[in-house]
C-alpha atoms as a PDB file:
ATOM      1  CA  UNK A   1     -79.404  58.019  26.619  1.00  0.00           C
ATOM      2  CA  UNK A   2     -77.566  56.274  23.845  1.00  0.00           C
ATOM      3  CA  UNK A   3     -76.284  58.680  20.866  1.00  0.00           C
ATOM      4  CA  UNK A   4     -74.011  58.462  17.974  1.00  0.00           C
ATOM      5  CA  UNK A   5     -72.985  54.896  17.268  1.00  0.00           C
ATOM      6  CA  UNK A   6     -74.458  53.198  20.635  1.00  0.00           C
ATOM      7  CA  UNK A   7     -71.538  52.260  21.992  1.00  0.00           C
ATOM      8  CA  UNK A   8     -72.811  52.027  25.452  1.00  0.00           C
ATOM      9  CA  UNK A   9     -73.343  48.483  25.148  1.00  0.00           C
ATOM     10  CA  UNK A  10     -75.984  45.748  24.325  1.00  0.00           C
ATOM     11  CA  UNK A  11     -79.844  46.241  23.945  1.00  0.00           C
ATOM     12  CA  UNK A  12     -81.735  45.457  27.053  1.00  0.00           C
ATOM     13  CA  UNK A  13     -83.427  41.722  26.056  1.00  0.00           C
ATOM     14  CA  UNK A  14     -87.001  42.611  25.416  1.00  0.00           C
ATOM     15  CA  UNK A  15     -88.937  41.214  28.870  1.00  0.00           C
ATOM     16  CA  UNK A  16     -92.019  40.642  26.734  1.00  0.00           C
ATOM     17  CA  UNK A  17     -93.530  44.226  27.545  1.00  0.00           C
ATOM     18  CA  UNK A  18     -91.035  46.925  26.860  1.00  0.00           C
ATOM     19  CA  UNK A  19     -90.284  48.119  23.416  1.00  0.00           C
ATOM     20  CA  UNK A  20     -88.877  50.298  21.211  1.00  0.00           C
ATOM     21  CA  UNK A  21     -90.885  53.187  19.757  1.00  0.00           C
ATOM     22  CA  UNK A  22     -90.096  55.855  17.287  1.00  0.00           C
ATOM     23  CA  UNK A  23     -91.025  59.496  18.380  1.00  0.00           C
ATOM     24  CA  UNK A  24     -91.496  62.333  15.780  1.00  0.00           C
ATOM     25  CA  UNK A  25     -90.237  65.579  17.379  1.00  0.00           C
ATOM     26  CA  UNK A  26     -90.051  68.916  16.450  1.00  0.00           C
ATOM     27  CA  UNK A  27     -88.047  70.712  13.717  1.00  0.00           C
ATOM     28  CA  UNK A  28     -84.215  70.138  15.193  1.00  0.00           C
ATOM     29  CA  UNK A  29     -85.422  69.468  18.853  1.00  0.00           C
ATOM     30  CA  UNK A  30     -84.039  65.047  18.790  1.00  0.00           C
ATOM     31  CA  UNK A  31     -81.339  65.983  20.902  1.00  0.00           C
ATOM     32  CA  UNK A  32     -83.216  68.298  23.333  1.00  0.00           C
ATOM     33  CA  UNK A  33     -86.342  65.710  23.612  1.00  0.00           C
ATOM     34  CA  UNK A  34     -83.664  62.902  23.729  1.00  0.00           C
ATOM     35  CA  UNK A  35     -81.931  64.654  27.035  1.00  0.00           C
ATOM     36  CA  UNK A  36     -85.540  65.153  28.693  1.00  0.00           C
ATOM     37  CA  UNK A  37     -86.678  61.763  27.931  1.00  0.00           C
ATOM     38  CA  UNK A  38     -83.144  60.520  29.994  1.00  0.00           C
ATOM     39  CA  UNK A  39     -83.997  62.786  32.549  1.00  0.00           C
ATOM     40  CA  UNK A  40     -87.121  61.323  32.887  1.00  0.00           C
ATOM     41  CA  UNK A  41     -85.647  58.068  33.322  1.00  0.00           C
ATOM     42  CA  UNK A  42     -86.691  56.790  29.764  1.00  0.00           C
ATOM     43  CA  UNK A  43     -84.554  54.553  27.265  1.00  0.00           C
ATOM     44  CA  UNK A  44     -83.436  56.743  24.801  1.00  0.00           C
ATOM     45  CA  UNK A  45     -81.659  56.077  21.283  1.00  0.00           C
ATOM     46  CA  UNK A  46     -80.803  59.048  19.335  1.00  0.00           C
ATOM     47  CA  UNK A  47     -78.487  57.709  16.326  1.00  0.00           C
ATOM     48  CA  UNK A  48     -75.983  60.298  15.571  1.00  0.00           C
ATOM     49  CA  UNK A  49     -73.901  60.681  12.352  1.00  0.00           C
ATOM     50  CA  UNK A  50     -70.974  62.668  11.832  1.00  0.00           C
ATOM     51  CA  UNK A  51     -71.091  65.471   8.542  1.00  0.00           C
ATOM     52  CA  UNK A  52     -68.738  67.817   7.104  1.00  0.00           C
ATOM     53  CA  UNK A  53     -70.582  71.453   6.918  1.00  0.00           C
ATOM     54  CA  UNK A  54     -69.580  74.205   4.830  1.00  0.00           C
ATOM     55  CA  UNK A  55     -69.870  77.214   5.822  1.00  0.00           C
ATOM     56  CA  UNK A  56     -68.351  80.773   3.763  1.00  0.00           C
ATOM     57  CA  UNK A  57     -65.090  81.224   6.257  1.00  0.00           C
ATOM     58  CA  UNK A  58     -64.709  77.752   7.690  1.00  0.00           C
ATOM     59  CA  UNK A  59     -65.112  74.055   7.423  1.00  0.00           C
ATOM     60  CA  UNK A  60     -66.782  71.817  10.223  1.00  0.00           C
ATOM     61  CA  UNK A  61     -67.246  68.432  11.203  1.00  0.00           C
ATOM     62  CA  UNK A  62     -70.834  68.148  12.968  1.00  0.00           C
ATOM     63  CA  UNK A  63     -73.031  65.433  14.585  1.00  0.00           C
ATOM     64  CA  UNK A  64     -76.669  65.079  13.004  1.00  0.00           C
ATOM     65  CA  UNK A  65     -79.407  63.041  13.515  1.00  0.00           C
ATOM     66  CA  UNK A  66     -79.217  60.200  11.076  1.00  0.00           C
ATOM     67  CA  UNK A  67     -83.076  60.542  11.256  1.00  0.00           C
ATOM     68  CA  UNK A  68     -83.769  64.299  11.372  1.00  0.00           C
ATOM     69  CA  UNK A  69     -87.241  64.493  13.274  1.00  0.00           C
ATOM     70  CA  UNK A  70     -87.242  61.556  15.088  1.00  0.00           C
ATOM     71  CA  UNK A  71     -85.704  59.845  18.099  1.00  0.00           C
ATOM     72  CA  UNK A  72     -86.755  56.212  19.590  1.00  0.00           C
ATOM     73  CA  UNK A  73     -87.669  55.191  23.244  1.00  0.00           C
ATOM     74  CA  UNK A  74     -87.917  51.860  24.811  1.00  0.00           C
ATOM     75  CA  UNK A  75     -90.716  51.201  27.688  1.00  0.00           C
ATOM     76  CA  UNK A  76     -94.046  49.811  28.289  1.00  0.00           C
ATOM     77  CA  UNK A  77     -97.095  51.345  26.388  1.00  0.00           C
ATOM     78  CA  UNK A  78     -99.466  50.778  28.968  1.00  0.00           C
ATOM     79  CA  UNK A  79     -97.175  52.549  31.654  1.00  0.00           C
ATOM     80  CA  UNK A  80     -97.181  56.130  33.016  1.00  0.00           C
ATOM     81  CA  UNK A  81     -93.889  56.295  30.939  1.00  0.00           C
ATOM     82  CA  UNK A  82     -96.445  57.304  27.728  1.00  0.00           C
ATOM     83  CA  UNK A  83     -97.401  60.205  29.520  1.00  0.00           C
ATOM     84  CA  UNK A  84     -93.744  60.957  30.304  1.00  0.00           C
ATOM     85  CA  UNK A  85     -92.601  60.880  26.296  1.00  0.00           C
ATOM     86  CA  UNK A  86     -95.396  62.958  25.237  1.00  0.00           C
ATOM     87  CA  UNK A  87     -95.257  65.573  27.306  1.00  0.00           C
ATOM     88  CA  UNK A  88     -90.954  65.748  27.244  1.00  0.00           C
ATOM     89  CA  UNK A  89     -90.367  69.300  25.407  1.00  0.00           C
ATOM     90  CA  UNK A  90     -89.551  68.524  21.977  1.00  0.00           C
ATOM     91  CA  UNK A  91     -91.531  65.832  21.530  1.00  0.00           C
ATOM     92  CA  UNK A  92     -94.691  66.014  19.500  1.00  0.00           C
ATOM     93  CA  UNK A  93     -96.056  62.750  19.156  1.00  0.00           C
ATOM     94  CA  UNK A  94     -95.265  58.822  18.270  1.00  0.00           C
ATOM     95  CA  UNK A  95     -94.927  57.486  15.035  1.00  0.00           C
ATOM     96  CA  UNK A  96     -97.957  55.278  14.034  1.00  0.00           C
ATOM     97  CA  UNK A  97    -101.531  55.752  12.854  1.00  0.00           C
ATOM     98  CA  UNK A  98    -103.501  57.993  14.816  1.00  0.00           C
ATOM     99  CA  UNK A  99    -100.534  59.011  16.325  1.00  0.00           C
ATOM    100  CA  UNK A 100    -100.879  55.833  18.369  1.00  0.00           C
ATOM    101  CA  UNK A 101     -97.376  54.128  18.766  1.00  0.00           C
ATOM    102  CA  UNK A 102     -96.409  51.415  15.932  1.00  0.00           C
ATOM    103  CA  UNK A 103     -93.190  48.797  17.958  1.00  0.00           C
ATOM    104  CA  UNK A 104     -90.478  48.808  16.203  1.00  0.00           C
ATOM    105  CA  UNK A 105     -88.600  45.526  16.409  1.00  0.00           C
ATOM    106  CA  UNK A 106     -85.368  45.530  18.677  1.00  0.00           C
ATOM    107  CA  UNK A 107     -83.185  43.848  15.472  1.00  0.00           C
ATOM    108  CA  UNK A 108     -84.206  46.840  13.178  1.00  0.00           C
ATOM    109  CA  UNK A 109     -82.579  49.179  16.215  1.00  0.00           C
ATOM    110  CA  UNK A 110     -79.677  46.904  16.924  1.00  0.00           C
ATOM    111  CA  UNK A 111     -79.072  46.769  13.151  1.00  0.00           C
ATOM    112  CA  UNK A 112     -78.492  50.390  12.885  1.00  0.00           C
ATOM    113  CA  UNK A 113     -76.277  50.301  15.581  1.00  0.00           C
ATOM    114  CA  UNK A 114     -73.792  47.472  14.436  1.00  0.00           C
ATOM    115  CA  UNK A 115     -73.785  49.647  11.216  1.00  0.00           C
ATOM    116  CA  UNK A 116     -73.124  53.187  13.328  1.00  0.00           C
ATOM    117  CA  UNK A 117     -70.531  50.785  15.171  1.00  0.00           C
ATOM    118  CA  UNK A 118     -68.737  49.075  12.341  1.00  0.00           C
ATOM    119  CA  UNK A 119     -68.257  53.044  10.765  1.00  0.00           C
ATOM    120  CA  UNK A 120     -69.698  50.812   7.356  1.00  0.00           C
ATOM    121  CA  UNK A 121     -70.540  53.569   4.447  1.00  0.00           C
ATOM    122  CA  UNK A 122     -74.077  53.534   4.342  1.00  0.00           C
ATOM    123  CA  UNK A 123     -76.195  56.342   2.386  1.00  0.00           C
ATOM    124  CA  UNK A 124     -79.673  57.431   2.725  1.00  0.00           C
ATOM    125  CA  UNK A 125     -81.869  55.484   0.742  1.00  0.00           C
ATOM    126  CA  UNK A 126     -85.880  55.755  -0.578  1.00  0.00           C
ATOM    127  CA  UNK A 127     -88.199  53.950   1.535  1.00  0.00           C
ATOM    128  CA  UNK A 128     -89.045  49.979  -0.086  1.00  0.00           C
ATOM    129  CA  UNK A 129     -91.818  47.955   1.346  1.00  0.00           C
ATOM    130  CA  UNK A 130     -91.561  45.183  -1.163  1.00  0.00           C
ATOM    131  CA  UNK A 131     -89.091  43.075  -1.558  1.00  0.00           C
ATOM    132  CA  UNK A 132     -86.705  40.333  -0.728  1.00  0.00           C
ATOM    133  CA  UNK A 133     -85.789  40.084   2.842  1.00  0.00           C
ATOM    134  CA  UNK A 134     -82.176  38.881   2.861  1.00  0.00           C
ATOM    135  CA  UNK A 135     -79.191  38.034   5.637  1.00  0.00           C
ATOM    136  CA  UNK A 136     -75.632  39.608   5.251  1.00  0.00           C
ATOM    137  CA  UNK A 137     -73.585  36.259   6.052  1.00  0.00           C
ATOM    138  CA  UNK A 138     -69.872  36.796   7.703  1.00  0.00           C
ATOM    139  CA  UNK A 139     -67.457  39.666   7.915  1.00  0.00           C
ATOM    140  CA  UNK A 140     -68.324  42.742  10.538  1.00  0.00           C
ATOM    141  CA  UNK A 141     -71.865  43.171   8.829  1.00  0.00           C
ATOM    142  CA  UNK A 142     -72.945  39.266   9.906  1.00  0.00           C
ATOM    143  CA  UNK A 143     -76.251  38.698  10.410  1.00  0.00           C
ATOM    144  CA  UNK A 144     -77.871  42.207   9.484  1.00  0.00           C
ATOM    145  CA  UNK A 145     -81.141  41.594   7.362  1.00  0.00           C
ATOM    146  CA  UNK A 146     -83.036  43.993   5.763  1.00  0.00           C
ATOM    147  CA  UNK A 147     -84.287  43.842   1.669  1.00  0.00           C
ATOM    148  CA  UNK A 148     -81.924  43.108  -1.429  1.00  0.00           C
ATOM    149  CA  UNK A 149     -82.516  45.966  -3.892  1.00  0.00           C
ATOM    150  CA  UNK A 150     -80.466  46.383  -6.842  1.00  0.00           C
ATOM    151  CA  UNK A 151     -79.898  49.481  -9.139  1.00  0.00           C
ATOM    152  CA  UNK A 152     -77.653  49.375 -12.325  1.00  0.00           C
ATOM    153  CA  UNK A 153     -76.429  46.563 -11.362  1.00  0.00           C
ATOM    154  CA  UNK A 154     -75.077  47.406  -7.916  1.00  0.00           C
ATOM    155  CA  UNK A 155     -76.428  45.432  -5.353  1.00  0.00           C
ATOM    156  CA  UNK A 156     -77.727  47.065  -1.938  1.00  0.00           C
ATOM    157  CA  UNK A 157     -78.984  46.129   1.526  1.00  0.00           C
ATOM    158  CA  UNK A 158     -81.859  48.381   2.383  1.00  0.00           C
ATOM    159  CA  UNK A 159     -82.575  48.495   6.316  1.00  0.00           C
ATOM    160  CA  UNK A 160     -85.696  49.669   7.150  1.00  0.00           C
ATOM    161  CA  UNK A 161     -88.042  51.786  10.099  1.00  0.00           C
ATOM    162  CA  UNK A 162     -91.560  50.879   8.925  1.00  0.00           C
ATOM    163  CA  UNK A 163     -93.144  53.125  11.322  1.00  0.00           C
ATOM    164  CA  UNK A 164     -91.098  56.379  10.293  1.00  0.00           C
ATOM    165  CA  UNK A 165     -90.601  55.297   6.566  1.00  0.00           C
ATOM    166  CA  UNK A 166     -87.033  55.653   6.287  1.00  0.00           C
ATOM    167  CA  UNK A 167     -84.292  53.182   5.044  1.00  0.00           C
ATOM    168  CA  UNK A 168     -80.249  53.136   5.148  1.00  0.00           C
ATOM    169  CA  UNK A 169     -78.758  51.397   2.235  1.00  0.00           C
ATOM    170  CA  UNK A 170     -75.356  49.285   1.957  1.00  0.00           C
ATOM    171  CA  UNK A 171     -73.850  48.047  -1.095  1.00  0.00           C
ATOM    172  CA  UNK A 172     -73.082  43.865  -0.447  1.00  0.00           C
ATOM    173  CA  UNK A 173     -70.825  43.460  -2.598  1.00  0.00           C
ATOM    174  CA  UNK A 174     -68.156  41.463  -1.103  1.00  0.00           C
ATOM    175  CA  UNK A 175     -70.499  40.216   1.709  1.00  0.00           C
ATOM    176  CA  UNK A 176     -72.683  36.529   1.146  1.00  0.00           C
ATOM    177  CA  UNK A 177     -76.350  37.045   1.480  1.00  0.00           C
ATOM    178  CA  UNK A 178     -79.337  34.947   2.173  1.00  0.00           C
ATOM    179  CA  UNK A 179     -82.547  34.872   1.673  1.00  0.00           C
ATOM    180  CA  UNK A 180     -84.752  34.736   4.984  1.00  0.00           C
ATOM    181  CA  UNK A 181     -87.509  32.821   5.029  1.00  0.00           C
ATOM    182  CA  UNK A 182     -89.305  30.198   6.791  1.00  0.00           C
ATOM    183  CA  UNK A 183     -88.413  27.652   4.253  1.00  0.00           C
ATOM    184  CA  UNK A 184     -84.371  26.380   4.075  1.00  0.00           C
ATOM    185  CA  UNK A 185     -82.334  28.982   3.274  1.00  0.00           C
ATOM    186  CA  UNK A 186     -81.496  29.812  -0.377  1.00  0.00           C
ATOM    187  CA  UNK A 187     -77.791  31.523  -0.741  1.00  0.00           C
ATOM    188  CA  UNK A 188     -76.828  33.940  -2.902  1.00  0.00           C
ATOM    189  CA  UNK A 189     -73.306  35.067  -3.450  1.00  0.00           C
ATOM    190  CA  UNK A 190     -72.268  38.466  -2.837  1.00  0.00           C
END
């Protein structure tokens, strides 16, 4: 199982069948469907963020789900593995119409994990399907793409889980962007 900032190394290369899949679970069960899904012998990523809780006689730092609810797997749909996920305690279904699982591309999960890695300040950040794709270009961010929002005038890259509809934002200013498309690339300075 991978947790917290994935620093148990690379993603597996994607063989042309397995891939990753987000699973909805129930109401503060990621880590407990995340340990049965390893047991099972299932590729497991549970991102993990660290929070400071307050409580009336003490103050903690905790680990959290950066996605409360949900936890992604990576095997083949047509396998027995399917069976295996849904029926994992914890686990009540996968993320996608019909409850039918929606692939999740394996540069949306490796992006969250350079950011988890790099410790970058990130905050949560309302789900955008429109917009500019763009490239963060250099520095410890290099190559992370998701879409160039901007809000009084401070500039954000919003990464995004289609299939769970939830985003991370990072401000880029500081960092060169690009805008990714099929055409040549157009630059715009950070």
């Amino acid at each position: 199982m991978i947790e917290g900032n994935g620093n148990s190394g690379p993603l597996r290369p994607n063989n042309g069948a397995a891939q990753w899949y987000a699973i909805r679970t129930r109401s503060r069960h990621e880590r407990t469907a995340a340990k049965q899904l390893v047991s099972h012998g299932i590729e497991t990523f549970l991102p993990l963020v660290t929070q400071v809780h307050h409580w009336s006689d003490r103050t903690k730092q905790v680990e959290v789900p950066l996605f409360p609810g949900y936890a992604f797997v990576h095997f083949v749909p047509a396998s027995d593995e399917r069976v295996r996920v849904l029926r994992s305690h914890g686990v009540v279904g996968f993320v996608g119409p019909r409850w039918n699982e929606t692939p999740i591309p394996d540069k949306q999960i490796q992006d969250i994990r350079i950011l988890l890695d790099q410790n970058a300040p990130f905050q949560d950040h309302p789900f955008l399907k429109v917009g500019q794709v763009v490239r963060i270009r250099g520095g410890s961010l290099d190559g992370i793409e998701g879409i160039l929002s901007a809000n009084n005038g401070n500039r954000s890259l919003v990464i995004t889980v289609e299939p769970i509809q939830r985003s991370l934002s990072i401000r880029v200013e500081g960092y060169q962007v690009e805008v990714v498309d099929e055409g040549p690339a157009s630059h715009v300075a950070g």
